[in-house]
C-alpha atoms as a PDB file:
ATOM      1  CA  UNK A   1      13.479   8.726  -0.517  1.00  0.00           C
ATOM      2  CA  UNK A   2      11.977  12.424  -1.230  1.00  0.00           C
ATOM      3  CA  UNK A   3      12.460  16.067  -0.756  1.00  0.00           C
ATOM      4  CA  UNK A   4       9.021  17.212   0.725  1.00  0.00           C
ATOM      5  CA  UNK A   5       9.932  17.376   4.184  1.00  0.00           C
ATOM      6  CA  UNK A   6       5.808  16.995   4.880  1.00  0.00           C
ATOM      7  CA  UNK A   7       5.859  13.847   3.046  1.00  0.00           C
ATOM      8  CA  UNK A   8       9.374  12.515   4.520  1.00  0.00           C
ATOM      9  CA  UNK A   9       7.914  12.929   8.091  1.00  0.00           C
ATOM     10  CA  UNK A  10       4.369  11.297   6.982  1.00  0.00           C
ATOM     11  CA  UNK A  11       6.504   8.070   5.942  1.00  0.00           C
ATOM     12  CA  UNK A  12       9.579   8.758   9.254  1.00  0.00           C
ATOM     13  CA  UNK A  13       6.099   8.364  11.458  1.00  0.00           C
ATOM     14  CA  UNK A  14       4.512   5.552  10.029  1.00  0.00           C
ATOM     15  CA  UNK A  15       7.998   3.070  10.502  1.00  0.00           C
ATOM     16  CA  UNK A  16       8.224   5.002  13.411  1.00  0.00           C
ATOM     17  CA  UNK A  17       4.729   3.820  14.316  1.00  0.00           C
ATOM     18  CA  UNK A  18       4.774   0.149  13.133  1.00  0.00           C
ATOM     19  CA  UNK A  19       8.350  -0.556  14.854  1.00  0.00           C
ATOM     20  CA  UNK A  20       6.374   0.218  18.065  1.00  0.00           C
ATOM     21  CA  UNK A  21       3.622  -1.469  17.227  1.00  0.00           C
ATOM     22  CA  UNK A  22       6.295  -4.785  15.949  1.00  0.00           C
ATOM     23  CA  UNK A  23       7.988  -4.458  19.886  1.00  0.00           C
ATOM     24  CA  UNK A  24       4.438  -4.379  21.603  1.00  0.00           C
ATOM     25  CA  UNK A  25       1.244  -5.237  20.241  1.00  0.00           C
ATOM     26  CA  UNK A  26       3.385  -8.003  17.964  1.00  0.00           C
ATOM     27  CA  UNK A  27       5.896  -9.548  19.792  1.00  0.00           C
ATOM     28  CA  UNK A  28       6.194 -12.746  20.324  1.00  0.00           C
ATOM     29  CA  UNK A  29       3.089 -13.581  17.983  1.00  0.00           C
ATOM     30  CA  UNK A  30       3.407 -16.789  15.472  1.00  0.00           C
ATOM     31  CA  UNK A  31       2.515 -14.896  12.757  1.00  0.00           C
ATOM     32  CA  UNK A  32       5.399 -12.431  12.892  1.00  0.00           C
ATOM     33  CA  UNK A  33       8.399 -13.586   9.995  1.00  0.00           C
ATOM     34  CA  UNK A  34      11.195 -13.020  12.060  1.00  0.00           C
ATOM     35  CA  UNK A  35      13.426 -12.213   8.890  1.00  0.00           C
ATOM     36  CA  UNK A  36      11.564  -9.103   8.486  1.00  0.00           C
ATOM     37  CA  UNK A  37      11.310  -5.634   9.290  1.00  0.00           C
ATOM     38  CA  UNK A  38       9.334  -2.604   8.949  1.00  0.00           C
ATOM     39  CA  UNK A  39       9.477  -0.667   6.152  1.00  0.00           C
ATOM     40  CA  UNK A  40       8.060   1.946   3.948  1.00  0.00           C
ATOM     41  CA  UNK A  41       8.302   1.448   0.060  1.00  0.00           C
ATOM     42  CA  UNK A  42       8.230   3.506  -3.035  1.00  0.00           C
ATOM     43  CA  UNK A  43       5.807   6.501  -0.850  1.00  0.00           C
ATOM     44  CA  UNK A  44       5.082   9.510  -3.766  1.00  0.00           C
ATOM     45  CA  UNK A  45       2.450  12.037  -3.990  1.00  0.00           C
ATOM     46  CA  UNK A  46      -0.328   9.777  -5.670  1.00  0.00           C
ATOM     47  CA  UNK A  47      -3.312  11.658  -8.288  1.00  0.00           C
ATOM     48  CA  UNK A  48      -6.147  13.401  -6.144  1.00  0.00           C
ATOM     49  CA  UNK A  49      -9.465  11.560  -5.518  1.00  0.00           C
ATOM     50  CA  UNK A  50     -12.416  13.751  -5.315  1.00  0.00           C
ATOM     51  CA  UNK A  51     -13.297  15.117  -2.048  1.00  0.00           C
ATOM     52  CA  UNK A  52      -9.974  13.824  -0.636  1.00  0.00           C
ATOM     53  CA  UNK A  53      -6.789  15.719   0.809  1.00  0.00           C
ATOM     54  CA  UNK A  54      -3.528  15.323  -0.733  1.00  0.00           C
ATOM     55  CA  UNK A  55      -1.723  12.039  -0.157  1.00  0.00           C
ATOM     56  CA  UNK A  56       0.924   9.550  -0.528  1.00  0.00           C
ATOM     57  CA  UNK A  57       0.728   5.938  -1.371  1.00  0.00           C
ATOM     58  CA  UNK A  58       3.194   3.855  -1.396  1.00  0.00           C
ATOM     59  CA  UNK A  59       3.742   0.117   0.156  1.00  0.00           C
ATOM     60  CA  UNK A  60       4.895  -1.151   3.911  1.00  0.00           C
ATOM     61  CA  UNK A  61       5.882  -4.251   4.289  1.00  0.00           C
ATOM     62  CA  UNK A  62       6.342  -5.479   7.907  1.00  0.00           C
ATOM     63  CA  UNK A  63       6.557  -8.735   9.270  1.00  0.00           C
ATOM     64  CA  UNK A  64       3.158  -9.605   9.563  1.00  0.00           C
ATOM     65  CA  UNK A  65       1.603  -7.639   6.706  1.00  0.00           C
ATOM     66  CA  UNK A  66       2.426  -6.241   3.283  1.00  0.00           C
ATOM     67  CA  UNK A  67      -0.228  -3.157   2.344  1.00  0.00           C
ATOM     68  CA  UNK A  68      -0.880  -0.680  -0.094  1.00  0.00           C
ATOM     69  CA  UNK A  69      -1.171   2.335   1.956  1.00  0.00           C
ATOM     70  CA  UNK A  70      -2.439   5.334   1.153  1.00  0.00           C
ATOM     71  CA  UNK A  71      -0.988   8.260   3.631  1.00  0.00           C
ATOM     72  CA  UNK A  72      -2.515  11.878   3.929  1.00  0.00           C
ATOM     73  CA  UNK A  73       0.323  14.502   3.455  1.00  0.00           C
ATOM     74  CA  UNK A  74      -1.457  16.293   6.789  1.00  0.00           C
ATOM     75  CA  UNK A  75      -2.970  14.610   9.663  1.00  0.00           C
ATOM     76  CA  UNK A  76      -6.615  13.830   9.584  1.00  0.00           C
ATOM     77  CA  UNK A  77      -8.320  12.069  12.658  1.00  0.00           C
ATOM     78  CA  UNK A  78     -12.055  11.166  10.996  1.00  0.00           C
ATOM     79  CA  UNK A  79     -12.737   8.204  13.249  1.00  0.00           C
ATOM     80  CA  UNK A  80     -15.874   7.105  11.353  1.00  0.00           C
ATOM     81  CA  UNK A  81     -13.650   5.942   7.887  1.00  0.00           C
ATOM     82  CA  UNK A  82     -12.011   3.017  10.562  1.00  0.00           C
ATOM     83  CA  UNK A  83     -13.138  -0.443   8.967  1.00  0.00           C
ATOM     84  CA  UNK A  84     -15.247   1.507   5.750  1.00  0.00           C
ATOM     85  CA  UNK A  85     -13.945   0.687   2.469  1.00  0.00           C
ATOM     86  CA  UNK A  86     -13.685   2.766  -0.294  1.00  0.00           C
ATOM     87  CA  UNK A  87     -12.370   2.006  -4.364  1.00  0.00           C
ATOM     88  CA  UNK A  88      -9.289   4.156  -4.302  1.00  0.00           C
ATOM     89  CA  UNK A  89      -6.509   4.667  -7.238  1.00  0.00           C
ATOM     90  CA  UNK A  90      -2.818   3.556  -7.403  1.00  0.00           C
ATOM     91  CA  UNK A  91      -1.689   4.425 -10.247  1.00  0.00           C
ATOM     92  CA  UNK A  92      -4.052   3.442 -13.354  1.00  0.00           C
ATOM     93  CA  UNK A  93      -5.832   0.683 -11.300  1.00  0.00           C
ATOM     94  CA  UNK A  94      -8.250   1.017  -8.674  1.00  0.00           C
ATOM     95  CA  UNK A  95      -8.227  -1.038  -5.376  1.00  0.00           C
ATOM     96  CA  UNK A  96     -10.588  -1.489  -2.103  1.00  0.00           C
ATOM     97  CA  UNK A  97      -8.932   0.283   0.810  1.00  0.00           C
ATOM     98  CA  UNK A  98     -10.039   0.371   4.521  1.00  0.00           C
ATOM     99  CA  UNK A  99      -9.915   3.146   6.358  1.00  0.00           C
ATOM    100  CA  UNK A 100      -7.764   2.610   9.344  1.00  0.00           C
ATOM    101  CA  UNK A 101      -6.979   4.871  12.670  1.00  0.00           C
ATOM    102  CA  UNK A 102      -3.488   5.124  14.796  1.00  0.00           C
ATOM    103  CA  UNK A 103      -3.295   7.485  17.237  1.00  0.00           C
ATOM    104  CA  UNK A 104       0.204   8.590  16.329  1.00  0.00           C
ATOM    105  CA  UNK A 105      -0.732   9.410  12.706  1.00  0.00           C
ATOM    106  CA  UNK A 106      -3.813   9.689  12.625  1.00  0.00           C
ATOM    107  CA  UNK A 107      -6.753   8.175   9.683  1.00  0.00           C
ATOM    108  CA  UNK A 108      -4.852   6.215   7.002  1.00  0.00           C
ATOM    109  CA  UNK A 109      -6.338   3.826   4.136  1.00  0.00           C
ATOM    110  CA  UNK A 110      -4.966   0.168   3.630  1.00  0.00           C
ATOM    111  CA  UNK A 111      -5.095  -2.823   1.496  1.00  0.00           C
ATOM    112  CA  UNK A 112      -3.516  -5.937   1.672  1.00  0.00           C
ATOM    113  CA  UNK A 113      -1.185  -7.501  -0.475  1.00  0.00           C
ATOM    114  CA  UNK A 114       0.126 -10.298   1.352  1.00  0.00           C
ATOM    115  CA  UNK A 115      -0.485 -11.781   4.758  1.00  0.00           C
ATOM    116  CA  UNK A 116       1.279 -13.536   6.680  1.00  0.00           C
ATOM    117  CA  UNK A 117       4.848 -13.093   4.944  1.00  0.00           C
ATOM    118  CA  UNK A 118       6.092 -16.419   5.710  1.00  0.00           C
ATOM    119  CA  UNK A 119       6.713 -16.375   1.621  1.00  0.00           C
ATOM    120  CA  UNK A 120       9.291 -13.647   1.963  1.00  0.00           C
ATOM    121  CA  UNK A 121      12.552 -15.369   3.323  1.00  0.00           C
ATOM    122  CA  UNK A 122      14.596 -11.701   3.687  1.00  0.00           C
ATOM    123  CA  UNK A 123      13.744  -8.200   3.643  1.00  0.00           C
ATOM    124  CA  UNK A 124      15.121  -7.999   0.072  1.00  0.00           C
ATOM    125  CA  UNK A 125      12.754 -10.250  -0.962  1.00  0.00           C
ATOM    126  CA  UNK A 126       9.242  -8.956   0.089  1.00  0.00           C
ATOM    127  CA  UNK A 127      11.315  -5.203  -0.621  1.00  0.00           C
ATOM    128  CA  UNK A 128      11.652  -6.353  -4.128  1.00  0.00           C
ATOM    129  CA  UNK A 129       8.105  -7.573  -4.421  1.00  0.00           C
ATOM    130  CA  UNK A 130       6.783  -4.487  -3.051  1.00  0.00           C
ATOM    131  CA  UNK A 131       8.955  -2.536  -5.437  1.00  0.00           C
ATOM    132  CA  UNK A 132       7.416  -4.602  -8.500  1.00  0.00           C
ATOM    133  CA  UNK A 133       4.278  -3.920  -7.170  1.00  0.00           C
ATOM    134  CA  UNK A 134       4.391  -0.510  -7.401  1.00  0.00           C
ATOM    135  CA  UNK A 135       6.248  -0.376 -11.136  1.00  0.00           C
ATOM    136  CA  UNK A 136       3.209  -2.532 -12.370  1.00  0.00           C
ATOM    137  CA  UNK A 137       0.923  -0.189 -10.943  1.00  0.00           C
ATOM    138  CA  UNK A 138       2.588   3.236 -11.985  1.00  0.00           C
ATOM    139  CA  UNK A 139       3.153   2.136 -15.693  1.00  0.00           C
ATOM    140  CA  UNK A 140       2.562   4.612 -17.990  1.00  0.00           C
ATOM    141  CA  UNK A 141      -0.952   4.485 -19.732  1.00  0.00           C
ATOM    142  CA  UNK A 142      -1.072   2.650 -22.642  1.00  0.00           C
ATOM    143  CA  UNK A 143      -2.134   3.956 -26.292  1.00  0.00           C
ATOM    144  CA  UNK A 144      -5.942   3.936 -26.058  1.00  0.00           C
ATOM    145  CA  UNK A 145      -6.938   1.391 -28.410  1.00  0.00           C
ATOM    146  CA  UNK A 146     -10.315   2.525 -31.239  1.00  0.00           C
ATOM    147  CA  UNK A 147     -11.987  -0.624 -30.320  1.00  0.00           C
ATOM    148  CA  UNK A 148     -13.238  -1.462 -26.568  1.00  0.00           C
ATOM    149  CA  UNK A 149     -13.676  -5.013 -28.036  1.00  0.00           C
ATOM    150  CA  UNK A 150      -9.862  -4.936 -28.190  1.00  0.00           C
ATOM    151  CA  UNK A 151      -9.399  -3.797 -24.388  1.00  0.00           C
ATOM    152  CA  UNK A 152      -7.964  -6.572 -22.384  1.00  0.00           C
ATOM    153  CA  UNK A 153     -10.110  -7.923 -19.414  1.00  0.00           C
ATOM    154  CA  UNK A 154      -8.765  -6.261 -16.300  1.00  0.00           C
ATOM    155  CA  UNK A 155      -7.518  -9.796 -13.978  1.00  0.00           C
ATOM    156  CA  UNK A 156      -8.453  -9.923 -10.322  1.00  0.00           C
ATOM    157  CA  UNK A 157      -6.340  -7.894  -7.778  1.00  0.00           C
ATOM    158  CA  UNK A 158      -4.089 -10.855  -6.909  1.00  0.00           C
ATOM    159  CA  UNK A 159      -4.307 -12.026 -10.925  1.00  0.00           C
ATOM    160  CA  UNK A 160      -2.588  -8.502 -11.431  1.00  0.00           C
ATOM    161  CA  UNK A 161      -0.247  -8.777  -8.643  1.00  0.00           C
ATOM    162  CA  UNK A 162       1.390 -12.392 -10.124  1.00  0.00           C
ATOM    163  CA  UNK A 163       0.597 -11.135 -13.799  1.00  0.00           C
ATOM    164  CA  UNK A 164      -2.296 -13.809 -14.494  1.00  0.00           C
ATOM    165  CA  UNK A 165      -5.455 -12.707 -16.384  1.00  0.00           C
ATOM    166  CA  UNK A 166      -9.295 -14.346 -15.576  1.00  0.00           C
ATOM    167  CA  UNK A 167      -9.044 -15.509 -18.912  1.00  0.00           C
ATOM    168  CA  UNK A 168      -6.685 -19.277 -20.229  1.00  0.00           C
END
């Protein structure tokens, strides 16, 4: 997975977390995909935002939810970010995350990819997905082109995710 031992116990205690959360608040729920588990994806140091502490992003899938999360190396606790959105990068794109709170990691940013996961019919599957997800997203830049006129139109965030444009 990695060799920061910071960033290995960021992503140990979020599974850690969302197991517990699968066996309480969870269980027994009709949304839950029993073929599922919890899981972190793909978690690397992701490119400094302004004003924000070092992080992680990376994508959990779980069998209720799959998010891009993004995961502060160090613990915050700013209770006022729960429920606020903010435009934050993954990669070359840029995607509305809210801010969420758990007391056993702390303040942590999320947005959703799929919900439910009654798509995914095995772990491999939705791990796959969430795999694919994050190779689109951390593709190298591409040569800049002279002409903006040339520059594709950027598709919707699920038009990215299944490779479909706005645009016939």
């Amino acid at each position: 997975m990695t060799t920061d031992p910071m960033l290995a116990y960021r992503i140990s205690a979020l599974e850690a977390l969302f197991r517990q959360i699968a066996d309480t608040r969870m269980a027994g729920l009709p949304i839950v995909n029993g073929a599922l588990r919890i899981e972190a994806v793909g978690f690397e140091p992701c490119a400094s935002e302004p004003d924000l502490p070092a992080a992680a992003s990376g994508v959990l899938v779980t069998p209720w939810f799959m998010n891009l999360v993004r995961l502060p190396l160090a613990r915050e606790d700013e209770l006022g970010r729960v429920g606020v959105t903010r435009r934050l990068a993954v990669g070359r794109e840029r995607f509305d995350f809210i801010g969420a709170h758990e007391a056993a990691i702390g303040t942590f940013d999320a947005c959703s990819l799929f919900s439910p996961m009654f798509d995914f019919a095995s772990q491999d599957t939705a791990v796959a997905t969430a795999q694919a997800v994050l190779a689109r997203l951390r593709e190298p830049l591409p040569e800049v082109a002279n002409d903006a006129a040339e520059q594709p139109e950027r598709p919707a965030r699920r038009g990215f995710l299944f490779g479909r444009s706005r645009t016939p």
